[in-house]
C-alpha atoms as a PDB file:
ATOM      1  CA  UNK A   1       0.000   0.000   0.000  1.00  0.00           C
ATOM      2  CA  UNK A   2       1.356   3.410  -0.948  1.00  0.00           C
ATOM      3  CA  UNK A   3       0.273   6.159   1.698  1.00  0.00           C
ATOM      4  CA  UNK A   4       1.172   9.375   2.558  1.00  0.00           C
ATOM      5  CA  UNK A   5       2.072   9.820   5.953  1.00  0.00           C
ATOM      6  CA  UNK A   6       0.217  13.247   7.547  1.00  0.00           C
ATOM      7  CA  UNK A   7       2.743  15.687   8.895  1.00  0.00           C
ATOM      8  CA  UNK A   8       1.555  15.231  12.933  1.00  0.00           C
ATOM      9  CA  UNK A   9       2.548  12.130  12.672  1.00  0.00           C
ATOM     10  CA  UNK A  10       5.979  12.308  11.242  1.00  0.00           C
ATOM     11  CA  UNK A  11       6.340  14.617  13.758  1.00  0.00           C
ATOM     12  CA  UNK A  12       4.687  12.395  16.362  1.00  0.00           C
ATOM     13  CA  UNK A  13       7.891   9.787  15.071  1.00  0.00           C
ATOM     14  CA  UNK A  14      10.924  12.744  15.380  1.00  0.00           C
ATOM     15  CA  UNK A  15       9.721  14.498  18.696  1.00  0.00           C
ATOM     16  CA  UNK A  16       8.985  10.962  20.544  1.00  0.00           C
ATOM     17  CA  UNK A  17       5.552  13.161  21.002  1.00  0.00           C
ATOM     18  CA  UNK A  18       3.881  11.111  23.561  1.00  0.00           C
ATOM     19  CA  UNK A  19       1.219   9.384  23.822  1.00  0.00           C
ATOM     20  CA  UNK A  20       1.553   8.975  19.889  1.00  0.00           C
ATOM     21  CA  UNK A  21       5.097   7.865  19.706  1.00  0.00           C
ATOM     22  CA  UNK A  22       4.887   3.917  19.852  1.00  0.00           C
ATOM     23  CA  UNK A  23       1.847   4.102  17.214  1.00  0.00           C
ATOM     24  CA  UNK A  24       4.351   5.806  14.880  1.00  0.00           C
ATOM     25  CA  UNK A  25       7.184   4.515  15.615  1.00  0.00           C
ATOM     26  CA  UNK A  26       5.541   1.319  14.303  1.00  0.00           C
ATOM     27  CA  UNK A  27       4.436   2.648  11.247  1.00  0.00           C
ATOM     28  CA  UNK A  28       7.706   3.612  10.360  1.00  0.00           C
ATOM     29  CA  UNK A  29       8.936   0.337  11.402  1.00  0.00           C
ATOM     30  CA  UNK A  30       6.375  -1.181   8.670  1.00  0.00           C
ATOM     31  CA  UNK A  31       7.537   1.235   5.936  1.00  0.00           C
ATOM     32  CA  UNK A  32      10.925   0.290   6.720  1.00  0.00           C
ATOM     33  CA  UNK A  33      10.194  -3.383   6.489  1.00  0.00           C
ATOM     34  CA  UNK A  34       8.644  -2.671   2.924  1.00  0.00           C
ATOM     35  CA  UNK A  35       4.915  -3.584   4.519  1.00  0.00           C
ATOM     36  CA  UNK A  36       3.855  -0.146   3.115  1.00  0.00           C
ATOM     37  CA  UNK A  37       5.817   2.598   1.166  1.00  0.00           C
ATOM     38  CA  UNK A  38       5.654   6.166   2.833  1.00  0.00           C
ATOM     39  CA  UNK A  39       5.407   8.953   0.920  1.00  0.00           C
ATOM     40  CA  UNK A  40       4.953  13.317   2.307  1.00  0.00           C
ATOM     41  CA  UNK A  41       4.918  15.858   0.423  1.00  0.00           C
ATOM     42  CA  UNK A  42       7.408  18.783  -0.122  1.00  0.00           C
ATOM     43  CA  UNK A  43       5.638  21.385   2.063  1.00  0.00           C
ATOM     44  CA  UNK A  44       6.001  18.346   5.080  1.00  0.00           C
ATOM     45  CA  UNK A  45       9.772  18.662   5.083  1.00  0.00           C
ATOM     46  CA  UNK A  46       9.450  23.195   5.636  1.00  0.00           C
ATOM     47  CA  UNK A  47       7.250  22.095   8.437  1.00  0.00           C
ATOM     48  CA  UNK A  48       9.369  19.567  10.332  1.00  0.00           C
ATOM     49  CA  UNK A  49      12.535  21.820  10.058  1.00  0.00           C
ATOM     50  CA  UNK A  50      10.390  24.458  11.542  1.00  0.00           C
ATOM     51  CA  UNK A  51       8.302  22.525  14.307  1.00  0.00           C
ATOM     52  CA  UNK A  52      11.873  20.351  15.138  1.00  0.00           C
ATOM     53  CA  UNK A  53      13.823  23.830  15.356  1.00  0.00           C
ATOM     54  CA  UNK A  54      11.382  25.399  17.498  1.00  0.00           C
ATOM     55  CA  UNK A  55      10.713  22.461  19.865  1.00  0.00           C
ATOM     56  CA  UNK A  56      14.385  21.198  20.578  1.00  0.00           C
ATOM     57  CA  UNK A  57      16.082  24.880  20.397  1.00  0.00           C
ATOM     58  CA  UNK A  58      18.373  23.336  18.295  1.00  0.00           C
ATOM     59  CA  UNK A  59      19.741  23.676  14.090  1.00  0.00           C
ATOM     60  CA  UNK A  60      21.814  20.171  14.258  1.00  0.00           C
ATOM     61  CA  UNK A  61      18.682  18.256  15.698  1.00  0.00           C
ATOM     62  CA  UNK A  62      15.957  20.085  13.250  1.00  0.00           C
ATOM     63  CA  UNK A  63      18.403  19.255  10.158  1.00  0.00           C
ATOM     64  CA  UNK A  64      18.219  15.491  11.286  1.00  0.00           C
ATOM     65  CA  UNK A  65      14.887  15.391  11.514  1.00  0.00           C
ATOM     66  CA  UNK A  66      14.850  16.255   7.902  1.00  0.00           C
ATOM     67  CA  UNK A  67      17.508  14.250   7.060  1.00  0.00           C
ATOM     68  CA  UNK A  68      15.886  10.633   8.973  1.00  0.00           C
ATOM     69  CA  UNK A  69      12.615  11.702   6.948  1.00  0.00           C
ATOM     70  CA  UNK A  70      14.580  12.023   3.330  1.00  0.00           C
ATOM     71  CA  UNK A  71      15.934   8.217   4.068  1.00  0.00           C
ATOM     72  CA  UNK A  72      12.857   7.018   5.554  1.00  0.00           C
ATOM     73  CA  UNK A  73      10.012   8.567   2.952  1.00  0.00           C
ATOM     74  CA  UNK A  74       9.354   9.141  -0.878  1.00  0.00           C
ATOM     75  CA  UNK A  75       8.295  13.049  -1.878  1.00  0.00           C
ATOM     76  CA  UNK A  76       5.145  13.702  -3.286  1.00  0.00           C
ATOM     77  CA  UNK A  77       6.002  16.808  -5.205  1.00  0.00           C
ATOM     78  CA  UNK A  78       3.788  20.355  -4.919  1.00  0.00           C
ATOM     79  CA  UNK A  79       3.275  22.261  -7.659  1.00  0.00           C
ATOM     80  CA  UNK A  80       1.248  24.464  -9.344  1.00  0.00           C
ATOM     81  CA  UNK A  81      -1.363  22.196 -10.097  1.00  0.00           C
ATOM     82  CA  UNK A  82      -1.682  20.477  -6.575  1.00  0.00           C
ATOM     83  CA  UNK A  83      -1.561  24.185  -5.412  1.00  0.00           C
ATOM     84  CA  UNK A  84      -4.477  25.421  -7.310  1.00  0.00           C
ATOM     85  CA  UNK A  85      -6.784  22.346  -7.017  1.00  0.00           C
ATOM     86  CA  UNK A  86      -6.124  22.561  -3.426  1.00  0.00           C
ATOM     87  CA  UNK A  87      -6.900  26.333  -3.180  1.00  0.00           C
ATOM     88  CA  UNK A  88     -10.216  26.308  -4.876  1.00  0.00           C
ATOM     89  CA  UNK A  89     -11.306  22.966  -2.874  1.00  0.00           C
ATOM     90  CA  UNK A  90     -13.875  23.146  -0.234  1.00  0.00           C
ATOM     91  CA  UNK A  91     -11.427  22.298   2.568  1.00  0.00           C
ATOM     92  CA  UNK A  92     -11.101  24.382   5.607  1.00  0.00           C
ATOM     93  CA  UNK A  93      -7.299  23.587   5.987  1.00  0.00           C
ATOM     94  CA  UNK A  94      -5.446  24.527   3.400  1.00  0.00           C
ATOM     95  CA  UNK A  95      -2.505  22.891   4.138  1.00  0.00           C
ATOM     96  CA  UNK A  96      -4.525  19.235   4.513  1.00  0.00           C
ATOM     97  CA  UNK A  97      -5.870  19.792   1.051  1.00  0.00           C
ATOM     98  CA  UNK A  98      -2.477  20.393  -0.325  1.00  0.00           C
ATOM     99  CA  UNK A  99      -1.310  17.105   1.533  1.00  0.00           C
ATOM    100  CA  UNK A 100      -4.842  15.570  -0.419  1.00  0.00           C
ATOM    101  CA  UNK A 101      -4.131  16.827  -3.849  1.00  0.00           C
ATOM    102  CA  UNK A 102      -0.378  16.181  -4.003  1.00  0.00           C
ATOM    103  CA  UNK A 103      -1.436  12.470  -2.866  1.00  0.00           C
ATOM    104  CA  UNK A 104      -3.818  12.487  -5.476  1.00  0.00           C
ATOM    105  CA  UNK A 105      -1.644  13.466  -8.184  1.00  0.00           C
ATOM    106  CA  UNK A 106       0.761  11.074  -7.393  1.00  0.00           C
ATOM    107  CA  UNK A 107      -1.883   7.923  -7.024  1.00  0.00           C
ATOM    108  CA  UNK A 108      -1.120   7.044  -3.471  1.00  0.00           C
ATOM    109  CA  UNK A 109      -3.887   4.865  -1.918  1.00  0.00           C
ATOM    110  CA  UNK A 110      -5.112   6.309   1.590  1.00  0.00           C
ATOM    111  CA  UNK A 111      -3.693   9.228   3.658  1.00  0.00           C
ATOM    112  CA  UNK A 112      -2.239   8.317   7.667  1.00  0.00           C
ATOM    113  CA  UNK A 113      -3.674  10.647  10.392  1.00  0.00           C
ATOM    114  CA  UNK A 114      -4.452  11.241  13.637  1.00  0.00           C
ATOM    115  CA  UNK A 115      -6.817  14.017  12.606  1.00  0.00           C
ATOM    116  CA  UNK A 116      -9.549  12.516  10.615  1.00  0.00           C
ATOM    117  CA  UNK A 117     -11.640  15.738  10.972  1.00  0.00           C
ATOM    118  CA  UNK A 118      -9.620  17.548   8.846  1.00  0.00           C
ATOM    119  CA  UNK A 119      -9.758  15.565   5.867  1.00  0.00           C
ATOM    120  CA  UNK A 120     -13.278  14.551   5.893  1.00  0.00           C
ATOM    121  CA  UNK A 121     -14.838  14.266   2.242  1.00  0.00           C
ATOM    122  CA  UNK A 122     -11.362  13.554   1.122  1.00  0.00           C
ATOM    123  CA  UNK A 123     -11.531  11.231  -2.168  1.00  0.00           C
ATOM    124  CA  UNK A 124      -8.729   9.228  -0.724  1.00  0.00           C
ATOM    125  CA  UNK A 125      -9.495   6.818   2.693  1.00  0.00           C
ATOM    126  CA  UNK A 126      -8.248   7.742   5.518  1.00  0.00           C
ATOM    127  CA  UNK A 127      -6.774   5.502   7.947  1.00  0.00           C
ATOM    128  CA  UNK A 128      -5.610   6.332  11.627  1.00  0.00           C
ATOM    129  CA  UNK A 129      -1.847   4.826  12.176  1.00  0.00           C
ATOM    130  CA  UNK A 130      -3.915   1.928  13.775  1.00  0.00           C
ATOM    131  CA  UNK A 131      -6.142   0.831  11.399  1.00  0.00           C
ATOM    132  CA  UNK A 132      -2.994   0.723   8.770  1.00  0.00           C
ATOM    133  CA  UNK A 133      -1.133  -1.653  11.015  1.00  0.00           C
ATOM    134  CA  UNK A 134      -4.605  -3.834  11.262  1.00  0.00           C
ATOM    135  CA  UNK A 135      -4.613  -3.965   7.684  1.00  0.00           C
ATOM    136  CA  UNK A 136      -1.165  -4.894   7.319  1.00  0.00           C
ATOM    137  CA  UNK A 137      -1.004  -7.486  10.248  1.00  0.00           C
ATOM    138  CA  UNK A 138      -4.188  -8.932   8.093  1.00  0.00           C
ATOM    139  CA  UNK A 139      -2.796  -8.884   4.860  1.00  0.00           C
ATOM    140  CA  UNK A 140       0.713 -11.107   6.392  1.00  0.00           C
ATOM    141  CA  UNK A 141      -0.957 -13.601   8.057  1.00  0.00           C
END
């Protein structure tokens, strides 16, 4: 399955945010094993830098974060396209529907959250980090 991987929960992964961490940390364990193949888009890797800066006070540890996501993740790229269709959408969060339309263009089959709200109506499904992990336990045994 080919998912992108909502920025919270990257984040959740990097910052050890608790009480998400161990969910996360075993979705990246399963797109490490090959179970499922993460993608985020461009605009994700701004954000971490930013968010990882701000929390840990500190350039080295916000430039890993980025780096651990470039090994661990495929890009969905933005662009003018994903930009507009995401701008004239009906979603509240602008940012979400860029994350929807980039995963869109690039044919990606469900979007990982922990905020379900803000991509209701979205044409892709959308799976907490839980339900994934259900599905992929199911799908090896």
């Amino acid at each position: 399955m080919r998912i992108l991987i909502d920025t919270n929960v990257i984040l959740d992964f990097l910052l050890q945010r608790e009480p998400f961490f161990q969910e996360a940390e075993r979705l990246f364990q399963a797109v490490g094993n090959g179970q499922a193949i993460g993608y985020i888009t461009a605009t994700t890797l701004t954000d971490i830098f930013y968010i990882a800066r701000r929390h840990t006070q500190s350039l080295k540890k916000a430039r890993q974060a980025v780096s651990e996501t470039l090994t661990a993740m495929d890009i969905c790229p933005v662009d003018r396209g994903v930009l507009e269709s995401a701008f004239k959408s009906n979603f509240a969060d602008f940012e979400d529907a860029v994350q929807i339309f980039s995963a869109i263009a690039q044919g990606l089959d469900a979007i990982i959250t922990r905020d379900a709200q803000g991509f209701i109506n979205s044409p892709l499904s959308t799976l907490s980090v839980q339900e994934l992990l259900t599905q992929i336990a199911e799908t090896s045994s």
